[in-house]
PDB file of N, CA and C in Angstrom:
ATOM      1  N   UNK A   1       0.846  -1.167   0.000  1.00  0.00           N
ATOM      2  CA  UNK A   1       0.000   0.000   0.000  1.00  0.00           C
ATOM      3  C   UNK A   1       0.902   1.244   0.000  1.00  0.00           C
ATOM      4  N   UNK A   2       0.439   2.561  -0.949  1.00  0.00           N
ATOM      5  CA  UNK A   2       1.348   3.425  -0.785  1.00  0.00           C
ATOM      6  C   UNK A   2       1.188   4.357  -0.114  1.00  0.00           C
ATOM      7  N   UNK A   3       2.034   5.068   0.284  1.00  0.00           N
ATOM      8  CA  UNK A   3       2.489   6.367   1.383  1.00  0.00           C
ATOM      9  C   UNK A   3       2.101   7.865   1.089  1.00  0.00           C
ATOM     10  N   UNK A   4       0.431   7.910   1.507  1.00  0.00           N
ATOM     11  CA  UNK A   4      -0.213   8.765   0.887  1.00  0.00           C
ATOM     12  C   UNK A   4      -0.109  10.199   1.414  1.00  0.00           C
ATOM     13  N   UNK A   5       0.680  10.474   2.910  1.00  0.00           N
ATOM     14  CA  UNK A   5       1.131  11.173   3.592  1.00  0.00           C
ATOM     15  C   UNK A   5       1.972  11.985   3.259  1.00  0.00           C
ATOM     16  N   UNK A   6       3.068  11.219   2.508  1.00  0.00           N
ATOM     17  CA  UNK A   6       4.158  12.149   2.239  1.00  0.00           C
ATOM     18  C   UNK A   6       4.331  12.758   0.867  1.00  0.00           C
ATOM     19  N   UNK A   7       5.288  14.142   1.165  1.00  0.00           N
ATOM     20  CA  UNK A   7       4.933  15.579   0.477  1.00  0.00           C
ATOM     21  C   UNK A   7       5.347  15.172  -0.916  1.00  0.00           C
ATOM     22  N   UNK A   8       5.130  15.910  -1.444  1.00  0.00           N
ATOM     23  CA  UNK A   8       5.620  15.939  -2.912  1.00  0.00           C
ATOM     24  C   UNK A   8       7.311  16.014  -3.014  1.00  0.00           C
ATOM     25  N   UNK A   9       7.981  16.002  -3.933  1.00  0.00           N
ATOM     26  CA  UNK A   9       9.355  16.057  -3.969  1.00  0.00           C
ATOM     27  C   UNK A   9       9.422  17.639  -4.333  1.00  0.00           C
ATOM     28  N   UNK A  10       8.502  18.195  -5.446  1.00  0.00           N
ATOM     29  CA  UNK A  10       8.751  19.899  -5.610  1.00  0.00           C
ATOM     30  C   UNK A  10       8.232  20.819  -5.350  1.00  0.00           C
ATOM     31  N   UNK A  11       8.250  20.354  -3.873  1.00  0.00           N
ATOM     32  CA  UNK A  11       7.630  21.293  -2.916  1.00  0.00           C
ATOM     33  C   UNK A  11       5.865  21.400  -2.579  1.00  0.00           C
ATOM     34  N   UNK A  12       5.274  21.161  -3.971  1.00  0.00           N
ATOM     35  CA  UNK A  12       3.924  21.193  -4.097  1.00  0.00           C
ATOM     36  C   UNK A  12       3.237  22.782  -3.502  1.00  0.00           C
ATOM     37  N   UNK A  13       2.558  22.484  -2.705  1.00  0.00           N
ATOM     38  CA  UNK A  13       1.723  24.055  -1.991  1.00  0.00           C
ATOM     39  C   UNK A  13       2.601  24.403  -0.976  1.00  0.00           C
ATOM     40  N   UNK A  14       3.401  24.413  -0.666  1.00  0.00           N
ATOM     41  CA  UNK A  14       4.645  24.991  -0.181  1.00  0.00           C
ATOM     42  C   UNK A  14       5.252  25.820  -1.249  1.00  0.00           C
ATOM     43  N   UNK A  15       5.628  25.593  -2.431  1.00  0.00           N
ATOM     44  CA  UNK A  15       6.464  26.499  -3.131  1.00  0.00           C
ATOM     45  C   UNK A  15       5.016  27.257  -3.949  1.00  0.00           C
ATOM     46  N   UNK A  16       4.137  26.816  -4.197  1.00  0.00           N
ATOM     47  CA  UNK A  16       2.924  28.093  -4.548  1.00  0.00           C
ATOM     48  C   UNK A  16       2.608  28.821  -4.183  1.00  0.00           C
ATOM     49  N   UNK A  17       2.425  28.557  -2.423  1.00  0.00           N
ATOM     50  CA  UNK A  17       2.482  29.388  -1.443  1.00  0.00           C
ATOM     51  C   UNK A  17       3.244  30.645  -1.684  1.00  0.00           C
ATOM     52  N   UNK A  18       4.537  29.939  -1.538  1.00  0.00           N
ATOM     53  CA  UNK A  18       5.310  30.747  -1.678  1.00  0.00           C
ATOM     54  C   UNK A  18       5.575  31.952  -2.739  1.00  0.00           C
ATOM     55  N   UNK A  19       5.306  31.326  -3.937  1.00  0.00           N
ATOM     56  CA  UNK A  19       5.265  32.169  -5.086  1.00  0.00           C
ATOM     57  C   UNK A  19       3.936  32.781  -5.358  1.00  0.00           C
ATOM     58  N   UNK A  20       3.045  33.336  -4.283  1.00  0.00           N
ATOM     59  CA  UNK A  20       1.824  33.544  -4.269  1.00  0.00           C
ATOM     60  C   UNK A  20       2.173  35.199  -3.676  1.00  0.00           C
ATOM     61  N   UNK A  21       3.123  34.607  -2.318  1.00  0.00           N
ATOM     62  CA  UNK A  21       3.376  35.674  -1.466  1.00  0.00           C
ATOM     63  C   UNK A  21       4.732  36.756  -2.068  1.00  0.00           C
ATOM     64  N   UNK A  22       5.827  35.861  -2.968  1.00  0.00           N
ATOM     65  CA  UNK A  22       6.376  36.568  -3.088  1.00  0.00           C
ATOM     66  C   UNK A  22       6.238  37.832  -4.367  1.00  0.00           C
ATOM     67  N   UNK A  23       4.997  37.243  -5.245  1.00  0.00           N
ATOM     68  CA  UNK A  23       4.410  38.311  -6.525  1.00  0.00           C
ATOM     69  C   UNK A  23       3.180  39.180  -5.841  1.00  0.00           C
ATOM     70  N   UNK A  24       2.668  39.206  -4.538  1.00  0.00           N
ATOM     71  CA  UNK A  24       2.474  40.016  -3.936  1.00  0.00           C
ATOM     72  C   UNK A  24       3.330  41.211  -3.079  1.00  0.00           C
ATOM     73  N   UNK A  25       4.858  40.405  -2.838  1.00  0.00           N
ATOM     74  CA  UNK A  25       5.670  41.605  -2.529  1.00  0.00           C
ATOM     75  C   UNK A  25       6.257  42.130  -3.771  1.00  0.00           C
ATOM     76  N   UNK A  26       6.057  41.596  -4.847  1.00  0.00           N
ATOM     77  CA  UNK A  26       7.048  42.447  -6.124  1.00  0.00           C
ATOM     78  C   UNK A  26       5.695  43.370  -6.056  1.00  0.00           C
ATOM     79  N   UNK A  27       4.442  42.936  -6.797  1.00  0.00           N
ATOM     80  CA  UNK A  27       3.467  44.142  -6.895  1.00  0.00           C
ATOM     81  C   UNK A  27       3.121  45.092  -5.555  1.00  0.00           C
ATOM     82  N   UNK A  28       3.611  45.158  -4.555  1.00  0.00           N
ATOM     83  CA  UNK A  28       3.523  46.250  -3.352  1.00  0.00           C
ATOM     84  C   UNK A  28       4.744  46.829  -3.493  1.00  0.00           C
ATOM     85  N   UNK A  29       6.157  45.883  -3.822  1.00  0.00           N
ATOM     86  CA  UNK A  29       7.021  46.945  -3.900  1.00  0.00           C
ATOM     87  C   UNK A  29       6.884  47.843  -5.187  1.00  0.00           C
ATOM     88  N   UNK A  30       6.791  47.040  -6.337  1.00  0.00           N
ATOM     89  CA  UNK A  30       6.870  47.740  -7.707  1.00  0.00           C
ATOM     90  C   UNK A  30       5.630  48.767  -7.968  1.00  0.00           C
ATOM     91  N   UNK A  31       4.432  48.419  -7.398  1.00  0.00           N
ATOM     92  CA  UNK A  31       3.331  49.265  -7.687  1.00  0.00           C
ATOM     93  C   UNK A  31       3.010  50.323  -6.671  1.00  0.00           C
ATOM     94  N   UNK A  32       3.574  49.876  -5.432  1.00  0.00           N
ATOM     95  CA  UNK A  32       3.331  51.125  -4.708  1.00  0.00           C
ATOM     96  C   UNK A  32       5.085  52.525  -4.861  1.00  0.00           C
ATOM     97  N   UNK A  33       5.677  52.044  -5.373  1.00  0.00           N
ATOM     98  CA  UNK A  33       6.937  52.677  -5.527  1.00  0.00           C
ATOM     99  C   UNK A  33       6.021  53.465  -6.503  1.00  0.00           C
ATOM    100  N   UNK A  34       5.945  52.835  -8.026  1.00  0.00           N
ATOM    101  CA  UNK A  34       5.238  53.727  -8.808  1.00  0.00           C
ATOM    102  C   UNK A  34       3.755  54.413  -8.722  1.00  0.00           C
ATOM    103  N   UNK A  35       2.898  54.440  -7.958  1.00  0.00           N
ATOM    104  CA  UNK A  35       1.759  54.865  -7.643  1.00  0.00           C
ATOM    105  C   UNK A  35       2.216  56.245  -7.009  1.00  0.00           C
ATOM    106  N   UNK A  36       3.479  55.858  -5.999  1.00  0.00           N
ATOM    107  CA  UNK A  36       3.686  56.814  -5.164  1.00  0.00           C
ATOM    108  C   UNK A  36       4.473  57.792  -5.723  1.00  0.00           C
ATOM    109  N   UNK A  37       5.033  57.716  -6.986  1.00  0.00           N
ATOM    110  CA  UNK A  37       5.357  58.609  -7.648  1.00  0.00           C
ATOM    111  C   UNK A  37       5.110  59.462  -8.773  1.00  0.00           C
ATOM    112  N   UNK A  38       3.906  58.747  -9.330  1.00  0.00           N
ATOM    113  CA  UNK A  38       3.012  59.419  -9.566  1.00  0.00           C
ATOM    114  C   UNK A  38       1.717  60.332  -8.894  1.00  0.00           C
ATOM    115  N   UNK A  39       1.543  60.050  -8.054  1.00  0.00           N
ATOM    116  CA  UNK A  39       0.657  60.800  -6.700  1.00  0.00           C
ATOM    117  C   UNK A  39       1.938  62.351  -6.259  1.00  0.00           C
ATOM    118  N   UNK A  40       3.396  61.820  -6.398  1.00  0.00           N
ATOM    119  CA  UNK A  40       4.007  62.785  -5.947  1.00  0.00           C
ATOM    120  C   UNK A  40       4.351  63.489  -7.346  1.00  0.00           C
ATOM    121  N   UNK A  41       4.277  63.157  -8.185  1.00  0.00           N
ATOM    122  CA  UNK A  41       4.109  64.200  -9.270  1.00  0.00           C
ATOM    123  C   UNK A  41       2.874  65.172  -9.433  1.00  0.00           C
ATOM    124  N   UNK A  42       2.015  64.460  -9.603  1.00  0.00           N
ATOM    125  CA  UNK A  42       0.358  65.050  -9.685  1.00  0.00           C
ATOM    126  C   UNK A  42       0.116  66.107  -8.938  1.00  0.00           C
ATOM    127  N   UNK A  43       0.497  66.050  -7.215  1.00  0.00           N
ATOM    128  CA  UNK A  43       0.308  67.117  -6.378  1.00  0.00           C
ATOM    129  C   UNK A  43       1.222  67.918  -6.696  1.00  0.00           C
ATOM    130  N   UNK A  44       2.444  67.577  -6.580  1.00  0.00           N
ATOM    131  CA  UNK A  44       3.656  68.795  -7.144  1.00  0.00           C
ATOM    132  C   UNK A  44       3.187  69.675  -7.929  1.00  0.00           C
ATOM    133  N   UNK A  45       2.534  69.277  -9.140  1.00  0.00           N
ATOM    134  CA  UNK A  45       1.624  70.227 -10.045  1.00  0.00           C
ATOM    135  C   UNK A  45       0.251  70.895  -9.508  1.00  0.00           C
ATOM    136  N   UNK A  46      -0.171  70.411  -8.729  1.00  0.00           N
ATOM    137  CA  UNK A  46      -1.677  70.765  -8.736  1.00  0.00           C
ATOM    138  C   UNK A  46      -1.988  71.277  -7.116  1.00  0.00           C
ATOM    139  N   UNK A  47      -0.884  70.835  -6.178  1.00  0.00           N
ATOM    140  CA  UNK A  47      -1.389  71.939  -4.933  1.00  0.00           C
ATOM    141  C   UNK A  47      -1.036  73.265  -4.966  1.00  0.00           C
ATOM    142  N   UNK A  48      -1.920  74.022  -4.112  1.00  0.00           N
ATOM    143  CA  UNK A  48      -1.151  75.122  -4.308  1.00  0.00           C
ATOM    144  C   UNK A  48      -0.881  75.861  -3.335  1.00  0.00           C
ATOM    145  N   UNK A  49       0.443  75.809  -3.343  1.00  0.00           N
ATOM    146  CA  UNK A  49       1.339  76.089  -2.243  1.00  0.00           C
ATOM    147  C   UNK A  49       2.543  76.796  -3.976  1.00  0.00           C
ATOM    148  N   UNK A  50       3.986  77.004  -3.113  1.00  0.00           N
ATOM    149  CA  UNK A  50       4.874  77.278  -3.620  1.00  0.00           C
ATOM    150  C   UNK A  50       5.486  76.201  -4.169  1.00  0.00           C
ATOM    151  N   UNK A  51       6.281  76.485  -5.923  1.00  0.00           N
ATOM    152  CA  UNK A  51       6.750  74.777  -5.538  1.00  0.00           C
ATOM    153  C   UNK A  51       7.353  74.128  -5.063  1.00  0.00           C
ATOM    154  N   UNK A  52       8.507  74.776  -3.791  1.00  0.00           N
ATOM    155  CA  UNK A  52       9.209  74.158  -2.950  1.00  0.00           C
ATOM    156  C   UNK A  52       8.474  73.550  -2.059  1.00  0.00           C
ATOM    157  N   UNK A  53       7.532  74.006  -1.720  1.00  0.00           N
ATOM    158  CA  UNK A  53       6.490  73.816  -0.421  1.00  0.00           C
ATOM    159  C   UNK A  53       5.557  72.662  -1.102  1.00  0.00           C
ATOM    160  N   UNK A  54       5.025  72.786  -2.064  1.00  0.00           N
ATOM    161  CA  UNK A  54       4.349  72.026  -3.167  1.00  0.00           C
ATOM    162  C   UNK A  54       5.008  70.639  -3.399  1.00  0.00           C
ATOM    163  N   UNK A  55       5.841  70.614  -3.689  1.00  0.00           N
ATOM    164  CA  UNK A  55       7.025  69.143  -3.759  1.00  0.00           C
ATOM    165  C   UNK A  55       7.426  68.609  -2.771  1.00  0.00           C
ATOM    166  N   UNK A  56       7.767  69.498  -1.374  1.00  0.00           N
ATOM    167  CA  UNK A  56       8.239  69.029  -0.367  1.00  0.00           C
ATOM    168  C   UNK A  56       6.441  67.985   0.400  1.00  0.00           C
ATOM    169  N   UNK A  57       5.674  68.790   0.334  1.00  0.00           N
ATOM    170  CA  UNK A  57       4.502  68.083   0.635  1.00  0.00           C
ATOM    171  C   UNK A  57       4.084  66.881   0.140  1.00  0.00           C
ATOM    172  N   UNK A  58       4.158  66.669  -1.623  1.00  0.00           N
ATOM    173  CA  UNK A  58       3.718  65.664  -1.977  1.00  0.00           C
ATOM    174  C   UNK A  58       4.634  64.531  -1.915  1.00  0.00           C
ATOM    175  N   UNK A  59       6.332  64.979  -1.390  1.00  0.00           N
ATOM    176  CA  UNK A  59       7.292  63.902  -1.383  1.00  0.00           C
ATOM    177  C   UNK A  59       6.911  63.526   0.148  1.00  0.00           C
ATOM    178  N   UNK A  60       5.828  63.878   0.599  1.00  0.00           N
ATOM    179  CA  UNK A  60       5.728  63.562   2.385  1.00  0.00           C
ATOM    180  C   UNK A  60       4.796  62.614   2.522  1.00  0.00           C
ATOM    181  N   UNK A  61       3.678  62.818   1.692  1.00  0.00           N
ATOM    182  CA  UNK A  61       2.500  62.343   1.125  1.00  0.00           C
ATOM    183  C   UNK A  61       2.827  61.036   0.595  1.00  0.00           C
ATOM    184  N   UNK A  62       3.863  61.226  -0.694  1.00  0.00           N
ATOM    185  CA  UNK A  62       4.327  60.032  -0.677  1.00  0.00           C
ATOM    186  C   UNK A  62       4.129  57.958  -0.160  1.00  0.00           C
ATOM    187  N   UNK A  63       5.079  58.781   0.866  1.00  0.00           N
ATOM    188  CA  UNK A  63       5.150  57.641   1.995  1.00  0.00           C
ATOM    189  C   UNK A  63       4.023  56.970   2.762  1.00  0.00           C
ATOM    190  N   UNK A  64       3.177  57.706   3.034  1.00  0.00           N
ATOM    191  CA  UNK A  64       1.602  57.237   3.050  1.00  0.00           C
ATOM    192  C   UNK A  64       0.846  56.676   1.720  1.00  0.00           C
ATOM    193  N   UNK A  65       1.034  57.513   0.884  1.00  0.00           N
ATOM    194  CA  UNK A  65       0.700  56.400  -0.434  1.00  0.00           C
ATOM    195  C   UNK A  65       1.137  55.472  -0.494  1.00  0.00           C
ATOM    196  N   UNK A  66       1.961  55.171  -0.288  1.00  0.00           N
ATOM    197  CA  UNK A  66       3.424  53.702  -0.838  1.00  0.00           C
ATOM    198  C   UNK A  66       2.598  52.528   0.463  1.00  0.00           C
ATOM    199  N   UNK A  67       2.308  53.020   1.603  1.00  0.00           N
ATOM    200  CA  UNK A  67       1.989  52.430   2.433  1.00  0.00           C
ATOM    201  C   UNK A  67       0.587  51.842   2.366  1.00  0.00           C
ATOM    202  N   UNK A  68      -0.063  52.857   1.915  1.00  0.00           N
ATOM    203  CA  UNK A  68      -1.506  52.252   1.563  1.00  0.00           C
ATOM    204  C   UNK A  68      -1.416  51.371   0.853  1.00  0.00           C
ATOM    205  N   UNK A  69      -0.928  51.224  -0.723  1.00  0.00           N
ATOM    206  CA  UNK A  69      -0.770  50.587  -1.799  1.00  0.00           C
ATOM    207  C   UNK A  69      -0.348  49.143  -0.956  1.00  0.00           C
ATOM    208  N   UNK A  70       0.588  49.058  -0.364  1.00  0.00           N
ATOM    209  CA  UNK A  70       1.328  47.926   0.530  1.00  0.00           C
ATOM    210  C   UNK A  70       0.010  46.953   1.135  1.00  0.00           C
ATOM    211  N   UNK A  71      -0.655  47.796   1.700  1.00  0.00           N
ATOM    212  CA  UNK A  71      -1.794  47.254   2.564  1.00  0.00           C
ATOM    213  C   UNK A  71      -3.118  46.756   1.743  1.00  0.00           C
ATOM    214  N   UNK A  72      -2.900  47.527   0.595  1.00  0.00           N
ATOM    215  CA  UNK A  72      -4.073  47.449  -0.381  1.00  0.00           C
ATOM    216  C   UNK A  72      -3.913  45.861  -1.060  1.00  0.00           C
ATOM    217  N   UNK A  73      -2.238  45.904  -1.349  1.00  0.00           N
ATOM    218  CA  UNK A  73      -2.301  44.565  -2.228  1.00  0.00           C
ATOM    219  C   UNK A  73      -2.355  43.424  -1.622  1.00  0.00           C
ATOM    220  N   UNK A  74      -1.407  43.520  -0.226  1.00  0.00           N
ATOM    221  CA  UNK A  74      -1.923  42.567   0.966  1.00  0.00           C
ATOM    222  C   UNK A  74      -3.684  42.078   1.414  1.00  0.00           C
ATOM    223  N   UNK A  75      -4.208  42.919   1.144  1.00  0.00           N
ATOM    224  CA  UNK A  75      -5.630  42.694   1.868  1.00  0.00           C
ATOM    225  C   UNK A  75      -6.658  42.402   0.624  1.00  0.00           C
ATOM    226  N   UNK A  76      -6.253  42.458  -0.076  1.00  0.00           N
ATOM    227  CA  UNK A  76      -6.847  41.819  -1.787  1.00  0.00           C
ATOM    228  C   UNK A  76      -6.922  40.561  -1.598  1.00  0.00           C
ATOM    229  N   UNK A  77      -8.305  39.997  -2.096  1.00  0.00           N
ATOM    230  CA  UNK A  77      -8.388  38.522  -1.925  1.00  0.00           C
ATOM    231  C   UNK A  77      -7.466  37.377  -3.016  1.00  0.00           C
ATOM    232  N   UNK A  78      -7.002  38.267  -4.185  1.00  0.00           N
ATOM    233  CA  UNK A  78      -6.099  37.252  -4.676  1.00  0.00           C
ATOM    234  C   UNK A  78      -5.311  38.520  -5.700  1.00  0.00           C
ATOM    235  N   UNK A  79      -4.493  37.635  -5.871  1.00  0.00           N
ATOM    236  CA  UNK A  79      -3.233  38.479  -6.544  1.00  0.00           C
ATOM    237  C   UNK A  79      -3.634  39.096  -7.885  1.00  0.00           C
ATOM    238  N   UNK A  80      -4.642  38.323  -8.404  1.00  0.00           N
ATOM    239  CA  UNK A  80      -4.662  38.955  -9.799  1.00  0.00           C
ATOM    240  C   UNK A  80      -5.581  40.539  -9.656  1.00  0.00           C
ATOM    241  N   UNK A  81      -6.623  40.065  -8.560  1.00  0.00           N
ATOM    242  CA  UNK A  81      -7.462  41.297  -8.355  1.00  0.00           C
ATOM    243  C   UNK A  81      -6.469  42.784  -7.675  1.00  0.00           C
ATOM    244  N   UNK A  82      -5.713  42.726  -6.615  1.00  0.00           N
ATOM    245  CA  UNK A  82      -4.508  43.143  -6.785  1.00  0.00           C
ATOM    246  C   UNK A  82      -3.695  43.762  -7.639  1.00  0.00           C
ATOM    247  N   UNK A  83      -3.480  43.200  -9.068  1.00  0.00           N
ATOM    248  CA  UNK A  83      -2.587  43.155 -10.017  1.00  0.00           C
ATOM    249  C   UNK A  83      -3.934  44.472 -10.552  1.00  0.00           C
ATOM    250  N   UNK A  84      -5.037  44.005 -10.862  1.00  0.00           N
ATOM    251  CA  UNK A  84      -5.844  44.777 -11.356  1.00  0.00           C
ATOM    252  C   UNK A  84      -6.170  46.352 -10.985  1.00  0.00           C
ATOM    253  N   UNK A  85      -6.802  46.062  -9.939  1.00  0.00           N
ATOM    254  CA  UNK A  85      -6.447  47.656  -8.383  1.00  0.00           C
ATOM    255  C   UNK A  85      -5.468  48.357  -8.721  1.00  0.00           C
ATOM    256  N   UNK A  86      -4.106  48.083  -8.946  1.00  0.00           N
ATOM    257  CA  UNK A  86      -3.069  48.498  -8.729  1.00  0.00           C
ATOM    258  C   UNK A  86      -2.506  49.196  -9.716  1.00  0.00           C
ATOM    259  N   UNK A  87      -2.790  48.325 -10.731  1.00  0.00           N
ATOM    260  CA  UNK A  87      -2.837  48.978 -12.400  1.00  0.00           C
ATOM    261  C   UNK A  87      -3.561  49.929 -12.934  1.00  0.00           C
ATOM    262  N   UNK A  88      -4.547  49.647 -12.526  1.00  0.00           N
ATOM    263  CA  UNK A  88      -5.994  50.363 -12.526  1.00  0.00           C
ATOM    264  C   UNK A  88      -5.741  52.354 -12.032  1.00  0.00           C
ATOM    265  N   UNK A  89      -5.205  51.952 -10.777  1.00  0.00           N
ATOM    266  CA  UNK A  89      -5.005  53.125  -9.994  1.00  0.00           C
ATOM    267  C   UNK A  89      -3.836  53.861 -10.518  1.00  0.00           C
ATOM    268  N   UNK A  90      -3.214  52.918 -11.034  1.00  0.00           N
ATOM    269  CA  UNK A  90      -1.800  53.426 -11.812  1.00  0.00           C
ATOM    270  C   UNK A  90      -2.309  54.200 -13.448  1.00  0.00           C
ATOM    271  N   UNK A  91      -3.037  53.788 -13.735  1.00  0.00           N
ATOM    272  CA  UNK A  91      -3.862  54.476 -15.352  1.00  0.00           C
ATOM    273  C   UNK A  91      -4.480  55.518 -14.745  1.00  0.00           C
ATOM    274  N   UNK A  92      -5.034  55.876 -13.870  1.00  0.00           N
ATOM    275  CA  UNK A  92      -6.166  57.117 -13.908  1.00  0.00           C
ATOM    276  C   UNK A  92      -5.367  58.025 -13.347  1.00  0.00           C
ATOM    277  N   UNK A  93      -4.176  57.614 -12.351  1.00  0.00           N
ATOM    278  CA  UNK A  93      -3.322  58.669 -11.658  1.00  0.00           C
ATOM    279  C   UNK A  93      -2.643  59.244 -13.266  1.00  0.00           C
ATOM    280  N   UNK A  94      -1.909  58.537 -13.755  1.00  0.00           N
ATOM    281  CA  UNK A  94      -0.707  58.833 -14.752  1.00  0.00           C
ATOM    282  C   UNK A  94      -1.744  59.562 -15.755  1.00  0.00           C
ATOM    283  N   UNK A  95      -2.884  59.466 -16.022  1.00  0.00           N
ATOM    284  CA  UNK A  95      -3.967  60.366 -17.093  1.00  0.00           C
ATOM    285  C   UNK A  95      -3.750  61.457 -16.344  1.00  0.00           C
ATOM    286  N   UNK A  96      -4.224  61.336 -15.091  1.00  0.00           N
ATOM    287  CA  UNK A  96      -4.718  62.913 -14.669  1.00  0.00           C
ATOM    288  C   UNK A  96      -3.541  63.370 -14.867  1.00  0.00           C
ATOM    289  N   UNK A  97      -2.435  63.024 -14.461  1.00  0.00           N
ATOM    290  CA  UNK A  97      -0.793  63.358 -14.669  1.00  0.00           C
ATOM    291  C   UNK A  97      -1.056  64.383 -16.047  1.00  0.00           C
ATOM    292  N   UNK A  98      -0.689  63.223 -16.780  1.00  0.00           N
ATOM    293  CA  UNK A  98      -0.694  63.539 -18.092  1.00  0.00           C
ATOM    294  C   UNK A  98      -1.388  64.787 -18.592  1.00  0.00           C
ATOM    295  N   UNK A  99      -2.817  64.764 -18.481  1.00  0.00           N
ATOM    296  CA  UNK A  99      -3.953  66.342 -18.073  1.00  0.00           C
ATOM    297  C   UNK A  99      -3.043  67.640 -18.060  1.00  0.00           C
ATOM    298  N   UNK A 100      -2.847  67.196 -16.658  1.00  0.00           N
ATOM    299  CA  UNK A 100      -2.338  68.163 -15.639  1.00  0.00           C
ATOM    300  C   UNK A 100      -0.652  69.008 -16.482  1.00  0.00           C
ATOM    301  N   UNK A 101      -0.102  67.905 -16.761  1.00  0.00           N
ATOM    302  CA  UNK A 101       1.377  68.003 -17.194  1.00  0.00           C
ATOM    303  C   UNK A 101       0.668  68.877 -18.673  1.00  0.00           C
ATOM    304  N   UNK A 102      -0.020  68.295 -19.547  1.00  0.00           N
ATOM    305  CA  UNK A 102      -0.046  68.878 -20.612  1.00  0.00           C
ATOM    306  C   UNK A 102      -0.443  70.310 -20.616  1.00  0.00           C
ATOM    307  N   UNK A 103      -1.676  70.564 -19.683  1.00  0.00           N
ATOM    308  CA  UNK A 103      -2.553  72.114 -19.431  1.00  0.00           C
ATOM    309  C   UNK A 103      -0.824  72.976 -19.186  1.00  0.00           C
ATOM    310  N   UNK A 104      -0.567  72.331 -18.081  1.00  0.00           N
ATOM    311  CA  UNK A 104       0.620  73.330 -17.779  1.00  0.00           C
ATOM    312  C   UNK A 104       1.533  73.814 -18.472  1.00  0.00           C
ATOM    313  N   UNK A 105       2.016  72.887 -19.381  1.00  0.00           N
ATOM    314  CA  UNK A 105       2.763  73.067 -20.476  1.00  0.00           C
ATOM    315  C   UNK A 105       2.491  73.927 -21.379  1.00  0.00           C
ATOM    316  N   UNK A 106       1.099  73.896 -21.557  1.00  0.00           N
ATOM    317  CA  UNK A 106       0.306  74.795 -22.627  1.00  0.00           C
ATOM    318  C   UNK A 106      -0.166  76.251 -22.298  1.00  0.00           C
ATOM    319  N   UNK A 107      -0.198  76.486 -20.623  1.00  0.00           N
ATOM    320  CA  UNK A 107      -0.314  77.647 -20.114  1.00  0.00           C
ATOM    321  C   UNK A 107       1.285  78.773 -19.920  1.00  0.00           C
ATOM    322  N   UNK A 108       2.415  78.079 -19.828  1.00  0.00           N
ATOM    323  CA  UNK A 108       3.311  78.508 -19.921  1.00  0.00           C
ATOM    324  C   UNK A 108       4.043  78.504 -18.603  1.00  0.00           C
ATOM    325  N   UNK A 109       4.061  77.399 -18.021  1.00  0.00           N
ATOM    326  CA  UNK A 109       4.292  77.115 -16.486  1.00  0.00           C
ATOM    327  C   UNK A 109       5.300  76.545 -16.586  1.00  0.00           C
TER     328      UNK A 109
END
């Protein structure tokens, strides 16, 4: 009779696991790095303050973005929905960007 107990030899749900958790830390590091720098572009342009004061704020801001994003992709019920959110949030920020970057350009800023 065979030995229905024991694990697989390649790892099985141990290494899926694993590779479950670790393309959730590439998309929190990679997507909240870029979310958060686009959020710190966007305000740079669009608060209004001075733009030293203006940049210094949204590079503060930042770090709370990056953090949310972190928590956001963590608390997502699966990676792809995650992958989606993240992307998602990454297109409408980088438009308004884009908006924003172009008006200015065109106003003489």
């Amino acid at each position: 009779m065979p030995n229905t107990t024991s694990t697989p030899i390649h790892g099985g749900p141990r290494l899926v696991g694993g590779a479950r958790i670790a393309g959730r830390v590439a998309l929190a590091t990679g997507g909240g790095y870029g979310i958060a720098a686009l959020v710190t572009a966007l305000l740079s342009l669009t608060l209004p303050l001075s733009r030293p004061e203006a940049v210094t704020t949204a590079t503060l801001l930042s770090f709370a973005v990056m953090a949310g994003v972190v928590v956001l992709v963590f608390a997502m019920r699966s990676l792809l929905r995650a992958t989606v959110m993240t992307a998602g949030a990454a297109i409408l920020i980088g438009g308004s960007l884009w908006l924003v970057a172009s008006a200015s350009a065109g106003a003489g800023f």
